[in-house]
C-alpha atoms as a PDB file:
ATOM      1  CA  UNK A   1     -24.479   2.308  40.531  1.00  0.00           C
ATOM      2  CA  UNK A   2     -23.930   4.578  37.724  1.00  0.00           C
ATOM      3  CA  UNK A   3     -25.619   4.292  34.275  1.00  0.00           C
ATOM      4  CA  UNK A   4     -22.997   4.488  31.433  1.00  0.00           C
ATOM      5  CA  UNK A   5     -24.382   5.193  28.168  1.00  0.00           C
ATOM      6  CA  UNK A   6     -21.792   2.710  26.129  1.00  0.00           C
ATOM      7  CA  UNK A   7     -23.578   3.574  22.741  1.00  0.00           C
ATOM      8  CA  UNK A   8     -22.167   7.756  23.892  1.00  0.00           C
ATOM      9  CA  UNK A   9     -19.350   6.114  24.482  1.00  0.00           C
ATOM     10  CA  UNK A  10     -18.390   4.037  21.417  1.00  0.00           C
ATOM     11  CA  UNK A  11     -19.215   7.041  19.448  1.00  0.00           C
ATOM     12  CA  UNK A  12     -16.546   9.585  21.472  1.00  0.00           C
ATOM     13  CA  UNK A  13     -13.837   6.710  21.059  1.00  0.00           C
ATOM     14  CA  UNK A  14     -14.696   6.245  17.405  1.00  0.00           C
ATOM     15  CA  UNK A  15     -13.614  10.134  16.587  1.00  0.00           C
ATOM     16  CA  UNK A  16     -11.057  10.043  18.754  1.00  0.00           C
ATOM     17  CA  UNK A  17      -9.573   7.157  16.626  1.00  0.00           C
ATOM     18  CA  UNK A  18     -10.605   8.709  13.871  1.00  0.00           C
ATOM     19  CA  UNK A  19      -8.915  12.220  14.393  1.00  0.00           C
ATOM     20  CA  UNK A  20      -5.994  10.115  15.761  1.00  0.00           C
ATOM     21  CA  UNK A  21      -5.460   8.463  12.230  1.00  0.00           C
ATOM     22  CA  UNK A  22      -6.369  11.490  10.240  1.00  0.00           C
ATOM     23  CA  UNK A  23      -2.909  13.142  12.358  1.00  0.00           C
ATOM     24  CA  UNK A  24      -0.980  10.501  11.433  1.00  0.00           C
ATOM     25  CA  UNK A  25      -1.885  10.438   8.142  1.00  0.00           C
ATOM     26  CA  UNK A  26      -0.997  14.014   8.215  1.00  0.00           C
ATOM     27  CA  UNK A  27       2.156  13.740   9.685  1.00  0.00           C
ATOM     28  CA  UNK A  28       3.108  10.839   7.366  1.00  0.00           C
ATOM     29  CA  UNK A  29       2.154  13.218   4.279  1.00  0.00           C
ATOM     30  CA  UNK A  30       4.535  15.925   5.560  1.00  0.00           C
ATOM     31  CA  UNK A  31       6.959  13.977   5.264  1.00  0.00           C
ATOM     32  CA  UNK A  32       6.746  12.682   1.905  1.00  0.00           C
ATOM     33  CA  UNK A  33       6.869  15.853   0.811  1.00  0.00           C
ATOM     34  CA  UNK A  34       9.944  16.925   2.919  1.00  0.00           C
ATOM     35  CA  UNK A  35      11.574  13.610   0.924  1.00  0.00           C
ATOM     36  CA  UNK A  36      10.160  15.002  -2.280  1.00  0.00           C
ATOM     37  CA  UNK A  37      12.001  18.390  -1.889  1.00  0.00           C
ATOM     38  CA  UNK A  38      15.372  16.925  -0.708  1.00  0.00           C
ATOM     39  CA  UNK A  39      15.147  14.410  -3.856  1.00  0.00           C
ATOM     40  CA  UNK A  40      14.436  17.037  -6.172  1.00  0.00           C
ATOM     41  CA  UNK A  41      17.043  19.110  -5.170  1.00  0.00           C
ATOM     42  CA  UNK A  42      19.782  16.360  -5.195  1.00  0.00           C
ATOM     43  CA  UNK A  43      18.425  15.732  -8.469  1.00  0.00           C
ATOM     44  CA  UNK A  44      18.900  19.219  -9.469  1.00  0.00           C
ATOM     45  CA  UNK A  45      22.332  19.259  -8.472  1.00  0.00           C
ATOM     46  CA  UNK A  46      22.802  16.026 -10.413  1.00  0.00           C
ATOM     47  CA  UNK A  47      21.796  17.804 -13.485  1.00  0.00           C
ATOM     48  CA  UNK A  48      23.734  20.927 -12.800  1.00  0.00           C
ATOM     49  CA  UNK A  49      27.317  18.940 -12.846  1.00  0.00           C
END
């Protein structure tokens, strides 16, 4: 029978969430900003007319 160290466990599946939500959150706030700079340049255009 093999002896698994659940403790080394829980901790490895603990970063990997963590890492998992920290790309999200990084994908999430690339695109906000891609939003941001089509907004501001529709409202640039807007002003321009």
């Amino acid at each position: 029978m093999i002896n698994f160290d659940f403790t080394l466990i829980a901790i490895v599946m603990f970063f990997i969430i963590l890492i998992s939500i920290q790309f999200t959150l990084n994908k999430i706030l690339m695109l906000l900003k891609e939003i941001k700079a089509v907004l501001l340049t529709k409202r640039d255009k807007y002003i321009d007319k």
